[in-house]
Protein backbone atom coordinates (compact mmCIF):
# COMPACT_ATOMS: atom_id res chain seq x y z
CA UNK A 1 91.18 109.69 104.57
CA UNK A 2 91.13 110.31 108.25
CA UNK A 3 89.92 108.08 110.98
CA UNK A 4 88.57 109.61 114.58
CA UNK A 5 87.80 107.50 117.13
CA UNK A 6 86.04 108.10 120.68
CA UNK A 7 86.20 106.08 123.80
CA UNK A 8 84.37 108.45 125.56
CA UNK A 9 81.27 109.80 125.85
CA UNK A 10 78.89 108.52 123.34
CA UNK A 11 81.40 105.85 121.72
CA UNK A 12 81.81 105.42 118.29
CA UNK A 13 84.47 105.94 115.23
CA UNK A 14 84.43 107.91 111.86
CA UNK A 15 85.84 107.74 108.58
CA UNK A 16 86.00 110.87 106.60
CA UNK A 17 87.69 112.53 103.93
CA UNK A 18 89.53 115.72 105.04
CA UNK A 19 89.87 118.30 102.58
CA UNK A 20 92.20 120.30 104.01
CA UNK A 21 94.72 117.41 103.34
CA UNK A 22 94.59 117.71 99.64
CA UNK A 23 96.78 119.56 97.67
CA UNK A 24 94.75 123.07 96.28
CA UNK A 25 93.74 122.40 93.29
CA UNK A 26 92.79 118.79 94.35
CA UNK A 27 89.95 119.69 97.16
CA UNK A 28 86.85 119.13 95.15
CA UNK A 29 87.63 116.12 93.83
CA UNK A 30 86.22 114.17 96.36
CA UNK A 31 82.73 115.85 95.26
CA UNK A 32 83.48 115.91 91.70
CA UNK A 33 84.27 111.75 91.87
CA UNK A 34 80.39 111.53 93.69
CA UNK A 35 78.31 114.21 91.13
CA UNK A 36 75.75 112.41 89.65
CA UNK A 37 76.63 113.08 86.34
CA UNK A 38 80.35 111.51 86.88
CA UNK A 39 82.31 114.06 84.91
CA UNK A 40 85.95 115.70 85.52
CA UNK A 41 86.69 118.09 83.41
CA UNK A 42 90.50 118.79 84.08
CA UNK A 43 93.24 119.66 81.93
CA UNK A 44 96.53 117.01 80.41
CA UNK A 45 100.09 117.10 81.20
CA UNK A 46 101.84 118.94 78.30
CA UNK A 47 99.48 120.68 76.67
CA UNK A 48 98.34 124.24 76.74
CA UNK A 49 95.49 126.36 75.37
CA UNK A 50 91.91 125.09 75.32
CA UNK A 51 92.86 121.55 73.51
CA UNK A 52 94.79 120.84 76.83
CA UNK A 53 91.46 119.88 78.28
CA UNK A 54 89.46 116.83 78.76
CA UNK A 55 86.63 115.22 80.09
CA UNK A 56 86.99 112.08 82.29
CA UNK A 57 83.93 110.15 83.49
CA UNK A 58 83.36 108.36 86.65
CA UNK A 59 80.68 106.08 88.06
CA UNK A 60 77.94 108.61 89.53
CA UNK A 61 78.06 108.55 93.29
CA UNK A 62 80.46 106.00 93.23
CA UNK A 63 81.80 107.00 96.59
CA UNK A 64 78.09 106.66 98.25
CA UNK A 65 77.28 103.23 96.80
CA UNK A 66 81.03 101.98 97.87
CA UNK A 67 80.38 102.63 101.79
CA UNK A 68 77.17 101.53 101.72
CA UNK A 69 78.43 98.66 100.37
CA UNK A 70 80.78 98.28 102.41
CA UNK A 71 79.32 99.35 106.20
CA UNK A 72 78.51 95.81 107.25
CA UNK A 73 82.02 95.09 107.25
CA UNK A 74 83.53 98.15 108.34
CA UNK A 75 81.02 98.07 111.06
CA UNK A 76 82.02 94.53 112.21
CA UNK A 77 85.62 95.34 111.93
CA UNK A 78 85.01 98.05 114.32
CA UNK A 79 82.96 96.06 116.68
CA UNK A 80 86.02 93.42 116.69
CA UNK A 81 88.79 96.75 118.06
CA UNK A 82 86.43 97.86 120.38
CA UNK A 83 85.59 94.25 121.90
CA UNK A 84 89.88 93.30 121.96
CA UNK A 85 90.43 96.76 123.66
CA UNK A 86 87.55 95.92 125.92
CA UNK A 87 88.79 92.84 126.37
CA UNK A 88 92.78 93.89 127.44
CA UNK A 89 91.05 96.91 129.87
CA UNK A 90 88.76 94.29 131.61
C-alpha cells in the first residue's frame, strides 16, 4: 500500500496499491483477491506435480466493497491532517 499526498496544486491524497512492490509472482494478486468470481488458483508448499495445486476462494470484489465502505472515514481522517497542518502553518 502506498500513500501520496499533495499540498499543492489541486490538493488531495491517494491510497493505492503499487505493484511494483510485490514480490514477482505475487503482482496479480491484488486483481485476483477483487475477480468476481473470488478464486486463486495457486499451488501448496511441499508438493509437486499437478496435485500440488489448489483452489482458494475469496469474497468477490472484496477489495471494492471494503473502501467503499470505508471512504467516509478515511475521508474524515484526511480532512482532520489537512485541518492540524493548516492549523500549525496559519
Amino acid at each position: 500500500m502506498r500513500i501520496t499526498v499533495r499540498t499543492t496544486g489541486v490538493v488531495g491524497a491517494r491510497v493505492w496499491m503499487d505493484k511494483n512492490l510485490l514480490p514477482s509472482d505475487l503482482r496479480d494478486m491484488p486483481t485476483a483477491m477483487n475477480n468476481s468470481n473470488g478464486r486463486i488458483r495457486h499451488p501448496t508448499f511441499g508438493r509437486k506435480g499437478r496435485g500440488g495445486w489448489v483452489n482458494q476462494w475469496t469474497t468477490p470484489l472484496w477489495w471494492e466493497k471494503t473502501v467503499r465502505q470505508h471512504t467516509p472515514r478515511m475521508t474524515a481522517e484526511v480532512e482532520r491532517v489537512l485541518n492540524d497542518v493548516r492549523r500549525i502553518l496559519d
